[in-house]
Structures are given as C-alpha cells and as structure tokens.
N, C-alpha and C. Protein backbone atom coordinates (compact mmCIF):
# COMPACT_ATOMS: atom_id res chain seq x y z
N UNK A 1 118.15 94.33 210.72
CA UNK A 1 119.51 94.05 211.09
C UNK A 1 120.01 95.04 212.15
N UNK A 2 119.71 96.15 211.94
CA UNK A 2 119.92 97.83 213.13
C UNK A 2 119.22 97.46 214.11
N UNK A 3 118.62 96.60 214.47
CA UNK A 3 117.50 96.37 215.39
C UNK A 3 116.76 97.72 215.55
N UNK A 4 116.23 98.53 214.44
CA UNK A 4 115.37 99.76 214.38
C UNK A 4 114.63 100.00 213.32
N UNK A 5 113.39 99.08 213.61
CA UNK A 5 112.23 99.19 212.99
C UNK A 5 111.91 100.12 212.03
N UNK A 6 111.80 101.62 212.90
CA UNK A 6 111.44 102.67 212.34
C UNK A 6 112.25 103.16 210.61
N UNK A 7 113.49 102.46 210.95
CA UNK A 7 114.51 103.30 209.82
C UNK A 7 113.78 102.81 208.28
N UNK A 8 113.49 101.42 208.52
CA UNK A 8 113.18 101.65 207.08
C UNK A 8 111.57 102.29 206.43
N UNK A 9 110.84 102.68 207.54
CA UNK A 9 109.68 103.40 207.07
C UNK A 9 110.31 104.69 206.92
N UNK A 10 111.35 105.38 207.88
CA UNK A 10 111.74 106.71 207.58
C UNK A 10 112.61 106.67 206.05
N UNK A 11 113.05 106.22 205.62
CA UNK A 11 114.21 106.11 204.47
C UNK A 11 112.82 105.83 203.27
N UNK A 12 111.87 105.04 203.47
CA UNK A 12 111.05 105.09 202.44
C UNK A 12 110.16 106.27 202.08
N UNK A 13 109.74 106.75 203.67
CA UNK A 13 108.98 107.89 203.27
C UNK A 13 110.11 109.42 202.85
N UNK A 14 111.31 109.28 203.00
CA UNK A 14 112.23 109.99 202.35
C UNK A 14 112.40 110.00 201.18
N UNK A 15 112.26 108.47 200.63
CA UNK A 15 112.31 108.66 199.24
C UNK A 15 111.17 108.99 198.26
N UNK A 16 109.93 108.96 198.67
CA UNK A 16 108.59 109.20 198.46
C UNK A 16 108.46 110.36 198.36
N UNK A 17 109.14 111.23 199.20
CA UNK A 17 108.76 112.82 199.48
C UNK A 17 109.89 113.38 198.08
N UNK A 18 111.52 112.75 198.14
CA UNK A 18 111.96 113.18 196.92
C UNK A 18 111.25 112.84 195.45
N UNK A 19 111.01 111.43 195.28
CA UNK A 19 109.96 111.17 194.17
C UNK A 19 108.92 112.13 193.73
N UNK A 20 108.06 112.65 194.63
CA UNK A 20 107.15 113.61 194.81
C UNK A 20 107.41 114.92 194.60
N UNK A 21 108.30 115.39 194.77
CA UNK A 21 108.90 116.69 194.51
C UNK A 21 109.50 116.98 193.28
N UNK A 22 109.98 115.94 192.88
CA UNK A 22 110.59 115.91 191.47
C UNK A 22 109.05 115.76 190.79
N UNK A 23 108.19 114.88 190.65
CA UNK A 23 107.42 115.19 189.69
C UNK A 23 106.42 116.60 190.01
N UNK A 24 106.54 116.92 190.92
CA UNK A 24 105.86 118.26 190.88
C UNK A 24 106.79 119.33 189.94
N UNK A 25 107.72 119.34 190.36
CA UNK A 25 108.52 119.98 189.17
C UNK A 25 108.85 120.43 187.91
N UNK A 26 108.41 118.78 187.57
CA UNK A 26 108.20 118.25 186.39
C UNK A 26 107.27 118.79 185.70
N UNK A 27 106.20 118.56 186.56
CA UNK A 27 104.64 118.78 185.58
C UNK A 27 104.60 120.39 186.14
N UNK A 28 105.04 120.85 187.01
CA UNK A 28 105.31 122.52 186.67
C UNK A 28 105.82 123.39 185.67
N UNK A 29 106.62 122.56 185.30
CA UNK A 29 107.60 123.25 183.77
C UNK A 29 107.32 122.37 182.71
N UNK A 30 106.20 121.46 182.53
CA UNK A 30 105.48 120.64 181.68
C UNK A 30 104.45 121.91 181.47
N UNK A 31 103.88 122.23 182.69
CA UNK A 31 102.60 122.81 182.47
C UNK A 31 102.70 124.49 181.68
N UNK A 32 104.29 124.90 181.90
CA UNK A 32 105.13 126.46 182.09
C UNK A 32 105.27 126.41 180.21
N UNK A 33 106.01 125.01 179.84
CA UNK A 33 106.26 124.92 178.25
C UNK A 33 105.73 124.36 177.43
N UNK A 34 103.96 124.32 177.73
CA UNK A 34 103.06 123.83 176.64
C UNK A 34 103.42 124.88 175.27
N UNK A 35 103.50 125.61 175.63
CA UNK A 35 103.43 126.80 174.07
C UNK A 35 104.85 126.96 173.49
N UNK A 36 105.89 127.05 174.47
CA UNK A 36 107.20 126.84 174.56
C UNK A 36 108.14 126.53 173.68
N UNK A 37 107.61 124.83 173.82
CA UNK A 37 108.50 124.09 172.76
C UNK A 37 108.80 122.67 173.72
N UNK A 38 109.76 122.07 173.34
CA UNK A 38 110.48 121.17 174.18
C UNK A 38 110.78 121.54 176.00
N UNK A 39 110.92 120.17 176.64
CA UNK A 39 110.82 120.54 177.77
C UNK A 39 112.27 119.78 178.57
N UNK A 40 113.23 120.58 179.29
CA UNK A 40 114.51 120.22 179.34
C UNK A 40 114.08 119.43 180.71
N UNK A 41 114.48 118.46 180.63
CA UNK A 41 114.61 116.84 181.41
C UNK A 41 116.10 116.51 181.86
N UNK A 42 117.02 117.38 181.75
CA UNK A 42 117.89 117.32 181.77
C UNK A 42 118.21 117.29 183.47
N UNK A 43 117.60 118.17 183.84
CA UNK A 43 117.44 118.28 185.61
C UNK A 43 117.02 116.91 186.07
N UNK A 44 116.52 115.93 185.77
CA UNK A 44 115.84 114.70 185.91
C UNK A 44 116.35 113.47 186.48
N UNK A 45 117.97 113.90 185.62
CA UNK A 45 118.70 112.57 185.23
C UNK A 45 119.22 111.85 186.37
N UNK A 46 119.11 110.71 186.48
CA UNK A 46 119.56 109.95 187.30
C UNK A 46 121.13 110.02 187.67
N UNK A 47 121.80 109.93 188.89
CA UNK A 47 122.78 110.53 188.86
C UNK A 47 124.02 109.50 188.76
N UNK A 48 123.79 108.39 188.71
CA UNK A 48 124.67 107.50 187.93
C UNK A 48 124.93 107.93 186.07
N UNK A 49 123.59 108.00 185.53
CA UNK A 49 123.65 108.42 184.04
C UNK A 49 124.68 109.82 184.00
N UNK A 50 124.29 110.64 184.87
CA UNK A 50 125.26 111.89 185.05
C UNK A 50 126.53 112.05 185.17
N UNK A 51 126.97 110.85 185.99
CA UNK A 51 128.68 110.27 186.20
C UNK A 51 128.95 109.81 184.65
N UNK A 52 128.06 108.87 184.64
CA UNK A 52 128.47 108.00 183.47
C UNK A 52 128.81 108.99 182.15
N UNK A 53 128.38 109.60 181.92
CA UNK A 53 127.90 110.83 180.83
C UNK A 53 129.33 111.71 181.04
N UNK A 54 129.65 112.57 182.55
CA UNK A 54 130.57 112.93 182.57
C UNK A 54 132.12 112.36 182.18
N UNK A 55 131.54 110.75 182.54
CA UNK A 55 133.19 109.69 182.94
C UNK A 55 133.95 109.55 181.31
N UNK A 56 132.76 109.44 180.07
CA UNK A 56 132.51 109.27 179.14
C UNK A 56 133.61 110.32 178.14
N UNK A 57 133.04 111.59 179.06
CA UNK A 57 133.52 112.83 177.94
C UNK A 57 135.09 112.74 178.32
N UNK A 58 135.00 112.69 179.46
CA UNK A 58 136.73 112.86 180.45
C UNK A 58 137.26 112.11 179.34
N UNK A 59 137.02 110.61 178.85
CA UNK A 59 137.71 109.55 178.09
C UNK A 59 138.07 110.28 176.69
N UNK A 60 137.09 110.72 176.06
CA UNK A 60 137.10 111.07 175.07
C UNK A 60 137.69 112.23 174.99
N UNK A 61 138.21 113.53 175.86
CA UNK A 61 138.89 113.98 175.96
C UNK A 61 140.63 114.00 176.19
N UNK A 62 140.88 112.89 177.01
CA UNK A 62 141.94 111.84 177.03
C UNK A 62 142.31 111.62 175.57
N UNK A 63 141.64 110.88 174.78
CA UNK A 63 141.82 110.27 173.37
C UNK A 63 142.21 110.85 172.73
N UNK A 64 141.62 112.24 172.39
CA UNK A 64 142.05 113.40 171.46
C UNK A 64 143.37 113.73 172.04
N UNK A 65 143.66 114.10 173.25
CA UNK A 65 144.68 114.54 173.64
C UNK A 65 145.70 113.63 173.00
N UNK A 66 145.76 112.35 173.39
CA UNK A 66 146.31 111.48 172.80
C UNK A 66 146.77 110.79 171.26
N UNK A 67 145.48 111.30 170.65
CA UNK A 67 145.99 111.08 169.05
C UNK A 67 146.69 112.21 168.70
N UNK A 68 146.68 113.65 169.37
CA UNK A 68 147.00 114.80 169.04
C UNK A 68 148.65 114.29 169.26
N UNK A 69 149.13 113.92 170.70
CA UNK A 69 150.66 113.45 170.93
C UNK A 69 151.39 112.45 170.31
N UNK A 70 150.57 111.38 169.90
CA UNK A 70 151.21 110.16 169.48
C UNK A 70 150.92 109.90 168.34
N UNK A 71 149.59 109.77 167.49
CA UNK A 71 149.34 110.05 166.35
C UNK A 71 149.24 110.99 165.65
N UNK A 72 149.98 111.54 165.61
CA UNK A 72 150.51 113.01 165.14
C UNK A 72 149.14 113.36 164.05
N UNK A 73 147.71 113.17 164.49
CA UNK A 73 146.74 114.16 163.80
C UNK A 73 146.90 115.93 164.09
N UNK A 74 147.14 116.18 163.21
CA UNK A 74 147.13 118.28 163.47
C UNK A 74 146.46 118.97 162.67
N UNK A 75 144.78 118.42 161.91
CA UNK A 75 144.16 119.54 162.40
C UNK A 75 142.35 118.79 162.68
N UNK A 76 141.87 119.79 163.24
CA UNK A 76 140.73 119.76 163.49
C UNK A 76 140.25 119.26 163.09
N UNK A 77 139.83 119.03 162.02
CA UNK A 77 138.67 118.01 160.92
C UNK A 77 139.43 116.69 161.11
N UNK A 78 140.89 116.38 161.19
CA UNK A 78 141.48 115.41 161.22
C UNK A 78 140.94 114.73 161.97
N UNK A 79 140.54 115.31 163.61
CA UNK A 79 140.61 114.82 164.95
C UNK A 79 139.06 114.74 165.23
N UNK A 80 138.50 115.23 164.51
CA UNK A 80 136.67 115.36 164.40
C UNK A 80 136.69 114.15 163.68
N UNK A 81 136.98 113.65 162.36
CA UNK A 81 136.50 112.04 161.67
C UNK A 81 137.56 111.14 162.24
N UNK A 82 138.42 111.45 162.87
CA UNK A 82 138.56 110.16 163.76
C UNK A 82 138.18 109.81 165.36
N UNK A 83 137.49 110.64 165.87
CA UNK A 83 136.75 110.52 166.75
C UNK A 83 135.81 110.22 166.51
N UNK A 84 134.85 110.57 165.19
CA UNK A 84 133.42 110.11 164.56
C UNK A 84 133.94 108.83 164.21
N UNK A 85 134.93 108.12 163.46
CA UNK A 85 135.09 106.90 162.46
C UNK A 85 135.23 106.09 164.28
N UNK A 86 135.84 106.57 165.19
CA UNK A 86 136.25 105.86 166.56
C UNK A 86 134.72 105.48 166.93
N UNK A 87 134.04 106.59 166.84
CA UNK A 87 132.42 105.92 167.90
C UNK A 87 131.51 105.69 167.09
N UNK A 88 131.57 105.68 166.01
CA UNK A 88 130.60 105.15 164.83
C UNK A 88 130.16 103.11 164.79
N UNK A 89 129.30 103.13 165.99
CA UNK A 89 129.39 101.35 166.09
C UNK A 89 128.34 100.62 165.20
N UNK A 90 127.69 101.66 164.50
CA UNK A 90 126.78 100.88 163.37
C UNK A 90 127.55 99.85 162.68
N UNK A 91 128.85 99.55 162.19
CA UNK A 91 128.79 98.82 161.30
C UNK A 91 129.55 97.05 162.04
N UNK A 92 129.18 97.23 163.47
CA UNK A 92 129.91 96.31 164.74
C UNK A 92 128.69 95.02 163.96
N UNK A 93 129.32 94.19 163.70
CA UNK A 93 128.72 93.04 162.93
C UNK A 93 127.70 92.36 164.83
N UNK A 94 128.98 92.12 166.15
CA UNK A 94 128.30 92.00 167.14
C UNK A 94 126.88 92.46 167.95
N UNK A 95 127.29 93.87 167.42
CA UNK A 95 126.13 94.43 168.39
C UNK A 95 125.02 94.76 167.34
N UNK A 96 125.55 94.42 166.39
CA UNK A 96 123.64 93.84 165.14
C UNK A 96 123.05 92.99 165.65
N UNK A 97 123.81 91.84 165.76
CA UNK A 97 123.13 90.40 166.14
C UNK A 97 122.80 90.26 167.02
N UNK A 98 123.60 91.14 168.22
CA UNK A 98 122.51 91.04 169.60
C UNK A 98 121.66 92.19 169.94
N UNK A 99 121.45 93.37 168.86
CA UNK A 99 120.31 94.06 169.01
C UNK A 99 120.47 95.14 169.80
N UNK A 100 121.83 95.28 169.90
CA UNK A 100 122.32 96.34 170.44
C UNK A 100 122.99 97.68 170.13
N UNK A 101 122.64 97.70 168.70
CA UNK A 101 122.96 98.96 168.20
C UNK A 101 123.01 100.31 168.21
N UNK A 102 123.57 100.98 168.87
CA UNK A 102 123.35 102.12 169.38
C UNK A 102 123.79 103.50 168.10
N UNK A 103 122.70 104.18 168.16
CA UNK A 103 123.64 105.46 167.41
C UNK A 103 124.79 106.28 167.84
N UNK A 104 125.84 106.58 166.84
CA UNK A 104 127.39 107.06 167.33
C UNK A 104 126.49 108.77 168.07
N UNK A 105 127.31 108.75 169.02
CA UNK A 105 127.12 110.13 169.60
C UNK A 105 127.42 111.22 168.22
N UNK A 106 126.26 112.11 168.40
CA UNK A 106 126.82 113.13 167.39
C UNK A 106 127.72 114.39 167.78
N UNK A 107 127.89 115.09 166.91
CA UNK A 107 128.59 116.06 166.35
C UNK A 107 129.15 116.98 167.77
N UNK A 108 128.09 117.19 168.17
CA UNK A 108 127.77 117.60 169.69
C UNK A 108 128.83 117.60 170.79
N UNK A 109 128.69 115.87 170.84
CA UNK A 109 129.74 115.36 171.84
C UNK A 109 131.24 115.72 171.08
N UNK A 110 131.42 115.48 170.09
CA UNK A 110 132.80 115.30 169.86
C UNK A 110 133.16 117.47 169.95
N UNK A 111 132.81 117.79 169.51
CA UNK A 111 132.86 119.58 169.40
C UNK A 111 132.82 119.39 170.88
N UNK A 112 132.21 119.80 171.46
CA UNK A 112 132.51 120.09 173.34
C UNK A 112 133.59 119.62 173.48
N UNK A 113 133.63 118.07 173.21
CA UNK A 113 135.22 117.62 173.87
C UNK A 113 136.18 118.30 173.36
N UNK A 114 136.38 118.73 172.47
CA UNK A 114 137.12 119.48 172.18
C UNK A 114 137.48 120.93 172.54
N UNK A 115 136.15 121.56 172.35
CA UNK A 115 136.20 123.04 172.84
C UNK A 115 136.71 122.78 174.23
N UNK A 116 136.53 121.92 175.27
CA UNK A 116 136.93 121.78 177.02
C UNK A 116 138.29 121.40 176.79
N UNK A 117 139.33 121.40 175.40
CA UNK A 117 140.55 121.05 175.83
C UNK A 117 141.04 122.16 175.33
N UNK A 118 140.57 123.36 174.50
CA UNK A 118 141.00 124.55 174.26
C UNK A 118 140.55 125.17 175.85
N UNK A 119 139.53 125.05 176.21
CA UNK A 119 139.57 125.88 177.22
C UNK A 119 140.26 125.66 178.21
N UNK A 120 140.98 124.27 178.57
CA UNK A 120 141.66 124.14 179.83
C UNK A 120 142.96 124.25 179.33
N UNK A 121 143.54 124.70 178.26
CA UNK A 121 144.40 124.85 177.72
C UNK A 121 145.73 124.00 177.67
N UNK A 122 144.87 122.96 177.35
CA UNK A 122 145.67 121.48 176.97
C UNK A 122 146.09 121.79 175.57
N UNK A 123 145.40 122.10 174.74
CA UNK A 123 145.21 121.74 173.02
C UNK A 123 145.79 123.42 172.67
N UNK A 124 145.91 123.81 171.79
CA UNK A 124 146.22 124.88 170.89
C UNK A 124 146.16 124.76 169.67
N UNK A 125 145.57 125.47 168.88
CA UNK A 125 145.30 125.24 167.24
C UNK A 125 145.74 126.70 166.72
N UNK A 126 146.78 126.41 166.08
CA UNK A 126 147.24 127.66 165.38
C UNK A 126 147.07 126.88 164.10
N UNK A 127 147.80 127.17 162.86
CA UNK A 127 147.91 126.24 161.76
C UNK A 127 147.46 124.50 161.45
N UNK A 128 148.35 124.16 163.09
CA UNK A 128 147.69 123.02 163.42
C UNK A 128 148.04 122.93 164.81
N UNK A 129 147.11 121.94 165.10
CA UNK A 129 147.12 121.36 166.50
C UNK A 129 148.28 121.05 166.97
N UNK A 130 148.11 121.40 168.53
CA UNK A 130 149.29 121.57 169.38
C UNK A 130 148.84 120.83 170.25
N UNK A 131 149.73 120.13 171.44
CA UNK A 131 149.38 120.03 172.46
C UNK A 131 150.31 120.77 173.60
N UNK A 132 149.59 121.49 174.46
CA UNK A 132 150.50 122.20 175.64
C UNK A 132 151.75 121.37 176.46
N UNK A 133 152.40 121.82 177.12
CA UNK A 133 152.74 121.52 178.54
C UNK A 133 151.74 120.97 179.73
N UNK A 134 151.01 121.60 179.54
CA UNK A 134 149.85 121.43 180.52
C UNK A 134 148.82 120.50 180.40
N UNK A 135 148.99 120.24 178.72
CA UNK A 135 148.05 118.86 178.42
C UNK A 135 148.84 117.42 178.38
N UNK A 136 150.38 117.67 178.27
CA UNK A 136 150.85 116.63 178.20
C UNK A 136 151.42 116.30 179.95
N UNK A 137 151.18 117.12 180.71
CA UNK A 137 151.12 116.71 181.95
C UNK A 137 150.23 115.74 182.18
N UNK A 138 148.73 116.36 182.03
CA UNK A 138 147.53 115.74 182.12
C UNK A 138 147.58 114.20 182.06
N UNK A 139 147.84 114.57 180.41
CA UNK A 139 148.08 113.10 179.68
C UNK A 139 148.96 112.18 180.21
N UNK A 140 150.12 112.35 180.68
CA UNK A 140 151.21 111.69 181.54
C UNK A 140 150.23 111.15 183.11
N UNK A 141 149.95 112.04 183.29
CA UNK A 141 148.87 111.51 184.96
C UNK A 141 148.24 110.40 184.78
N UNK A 142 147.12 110.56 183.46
CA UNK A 142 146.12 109.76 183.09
C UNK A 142 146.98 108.37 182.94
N UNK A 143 147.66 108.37 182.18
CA UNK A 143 148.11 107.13 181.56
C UNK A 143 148.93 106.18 182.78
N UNK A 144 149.70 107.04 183.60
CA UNK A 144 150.01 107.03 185.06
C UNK A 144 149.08 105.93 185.82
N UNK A 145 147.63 106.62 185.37
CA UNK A 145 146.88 106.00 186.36
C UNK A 145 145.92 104.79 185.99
N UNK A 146 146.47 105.02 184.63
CA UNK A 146 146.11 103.38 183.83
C UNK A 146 144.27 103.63 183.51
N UNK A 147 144.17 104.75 183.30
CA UNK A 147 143.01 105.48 182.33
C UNK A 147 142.30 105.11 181.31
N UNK A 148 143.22 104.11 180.16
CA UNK A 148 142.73 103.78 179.24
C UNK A 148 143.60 103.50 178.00
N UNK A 149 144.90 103.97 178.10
CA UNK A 149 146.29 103.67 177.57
C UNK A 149 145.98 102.63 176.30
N UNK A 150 145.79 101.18 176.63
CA UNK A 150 145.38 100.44 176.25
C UNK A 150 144.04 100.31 175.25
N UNK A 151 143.66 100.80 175.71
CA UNK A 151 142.16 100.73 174.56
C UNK A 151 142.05 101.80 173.86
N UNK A 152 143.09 103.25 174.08
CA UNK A 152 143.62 103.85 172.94
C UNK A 152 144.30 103.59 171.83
N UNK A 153 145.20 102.93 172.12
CA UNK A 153 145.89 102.34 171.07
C UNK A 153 145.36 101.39 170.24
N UNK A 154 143.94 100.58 170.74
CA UNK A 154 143.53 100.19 169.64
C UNK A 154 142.41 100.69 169.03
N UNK A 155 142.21 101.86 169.39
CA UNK A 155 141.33 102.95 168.36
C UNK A 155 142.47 103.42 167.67
C-alpha cells in the first residue's frame, strides 16, 4: 500500500530480532534458576495483559473507595469479604455451562488494592475506615468520567 517493498521485511526482521532477544533472556535466567526455585516470567508479559492487569486493579480500587463512601463498610475485614464475595465467580451458574470458570483472584489482589489506597492516601483506618478528601476527590473524577458508577452499584 506505501508503495515500499522493503518495510515489511524490515518490520518483520524487527520483530524476529525482539522475539529472539527475549528468549535469550529467558533461557538465561532459566539456565541462572535451575537450583533457585521458580523462575519470574513476569518480565515476559505481553503488554496488553499488563494494561489489562493494571486497568483491573485501578477498578477495584475505585470499588473499595466506593463501598467505603456509600456503603458505609468501616472496617477492613468488612471490605476484604466483600471484595472476595464481589469476585468470587465460581458459583456463576453461566460461566459453568460455558466452561468458563475462572478462579476469584486471591487474597493478593484484594490486600495490594488496598494497601495502594492507604498509600495514596485516599483511605485511612483508624478504628474504622475513613475515606480522605483526597479520595473522595478521586472518586468524584472517576464517576465524572463514567468509570464504572454503574456496575458498582450492582456489586
């Protein structure tokens, strides 16, 4: 269509040379953590999965913020089993039947999201959960920008 032949041998052998480099990598720190243990793949990831992964937590950080303001949950364990009872889709009668069952993110995900709203100092937990000035800004933006408003409320 460029009327330039060359581009798509150059763009392939570009991607060949990144392909190539990554698995050298790979089997470098394959070869580094035979005795080791596990081998972090984490460097690997495709960088859509990486957005996606990030776009994911942002939401779920949103949510908490949100049950913290409107569903007046205040404390921690409160906001931990309803974030677990929220992503727990084993018992989705749908996604049995089409084989799509995924395990609820663990313990993991929901603790980070959380710890990243103490640290940006949205959240506050004295006795019980608070939400800042600064988180209910946030929260005001988000919802502003039509974030997810809606599919909060029916979690």
């Amino acid at each position: 269509m460029l009327r330039f032949p060359l581009l798509d041998t150059l763009v392939g052998l570009a991607v060949a040379v990144l392909i190539l480099n990554s698995a050298i990598e790979l089997a470098i720190e394959t070869i580094r953590s035979l005795g080791e243990g596990d081998v972090d793949l984490s460097r690997y990831e495709m960088g859509l999965a990486g957005w996606y992964e990030r776009f994911r937590q942002a939401q779920l950080r949103d949510w908490m913020l949100y049950l913290v303001e409107t569903q007046e949950v205040r404390t921690r364990s409160e906001l931990i089993a309803r974030a677990r009872q929220a992503l727990d889709f084993s018992n989705n009668p749908m996604l049995r039947e089409l084989g799509l069952q995924q395990p609820s993110p663990g313990g993991d995900t929901i603790e980070q999201s959380l710890e990243e709203l103490f640290e940006q100092s949205w959240l506050l937990e004295n006795e019980r959960l608070s939400i800042t000035d600064a988180g209910r800004e946030h929260l005001r933006r988000r919802m502003r920008e039509g974030t997810g408003k809606h599919i909060w409320e029916r979690l």
